[in-house]
Protein backbone atom coordinates (compact mmCIF):
# COMPACT_ATOMS: atom_id res chain seq x y z
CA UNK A 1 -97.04 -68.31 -5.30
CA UNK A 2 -95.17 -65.11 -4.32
CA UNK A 3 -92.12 -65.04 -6.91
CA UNK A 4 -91.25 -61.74 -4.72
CA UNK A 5 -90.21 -63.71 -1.92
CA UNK A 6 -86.57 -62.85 -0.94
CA UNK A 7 -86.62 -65.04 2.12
CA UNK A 8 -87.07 -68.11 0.36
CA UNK A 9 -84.49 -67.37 -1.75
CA UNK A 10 -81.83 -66.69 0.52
CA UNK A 11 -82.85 -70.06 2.22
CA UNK A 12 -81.82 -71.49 -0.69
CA UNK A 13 -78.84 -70.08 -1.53
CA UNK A 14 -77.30 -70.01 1.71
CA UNK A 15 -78.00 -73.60 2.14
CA UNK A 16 -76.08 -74.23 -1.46
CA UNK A 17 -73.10 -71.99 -0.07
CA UNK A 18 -72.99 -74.51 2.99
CA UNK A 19 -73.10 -77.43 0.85
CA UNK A 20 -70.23 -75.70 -1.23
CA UNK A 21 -67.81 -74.55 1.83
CA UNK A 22 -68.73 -78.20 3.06
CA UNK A 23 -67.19 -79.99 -0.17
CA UNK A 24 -64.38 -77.61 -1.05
CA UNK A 25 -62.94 -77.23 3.05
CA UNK A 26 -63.09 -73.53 2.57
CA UNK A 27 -65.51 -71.16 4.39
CA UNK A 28 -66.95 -67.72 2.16
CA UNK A 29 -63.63 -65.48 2.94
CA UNK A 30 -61.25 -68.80 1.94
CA UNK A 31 -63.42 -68.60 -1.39
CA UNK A 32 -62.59 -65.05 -1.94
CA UNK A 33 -59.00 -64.75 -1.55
CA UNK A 34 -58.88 -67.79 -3.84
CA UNK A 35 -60.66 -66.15 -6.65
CA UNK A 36 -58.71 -63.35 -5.75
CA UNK A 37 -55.17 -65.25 -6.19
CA UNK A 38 -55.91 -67.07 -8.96
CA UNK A 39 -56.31 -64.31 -11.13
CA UNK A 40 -53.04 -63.05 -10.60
CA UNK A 41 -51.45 -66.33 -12.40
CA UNK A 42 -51.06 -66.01 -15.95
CA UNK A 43 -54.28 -66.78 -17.82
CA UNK A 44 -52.56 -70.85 -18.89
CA UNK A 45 -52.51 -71.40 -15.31
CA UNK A 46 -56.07 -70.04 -14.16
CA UNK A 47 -59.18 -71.77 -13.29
CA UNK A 48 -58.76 -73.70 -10.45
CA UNK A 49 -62.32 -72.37 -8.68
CA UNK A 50 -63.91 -72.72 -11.82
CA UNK A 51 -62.66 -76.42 -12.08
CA UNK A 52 -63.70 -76.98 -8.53
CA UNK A 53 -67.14 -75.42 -8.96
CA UNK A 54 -67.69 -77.86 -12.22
CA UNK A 55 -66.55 -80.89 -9.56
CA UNK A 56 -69.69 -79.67 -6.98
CA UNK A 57 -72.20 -80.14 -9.58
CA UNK A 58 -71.16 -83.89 -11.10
């Protein structure tokens, strides 16, 4: 097995960034500028994407 293989790889993650867009209703750009916000609020009210992210993967 070829551990080199970059193709493979980015079949796999773009098929887990689907799956993620898919459950959250938000395409890769959506994502971003959500990141983006939350870290303007004040550190007590951050997290949100992190929260959702832990949601995915129950």
């Amino acid at each position: 097995m070829d551990y080199t293989d970059k193709g493979s790889s980015r079949v796999v993650y773009l098929s887990a960034m689907k799956a993620y867009c898919e459950f959250t209703g938000l395409n890769p750009k959506e994502l971003i500028d959500e990141a983006e916000e939350d870290r303007k609020k004040p550190v007590r009210q951050q997290g949100m994407p992190e929260m959702r992210l832990a949601e995915f993967f129950e």
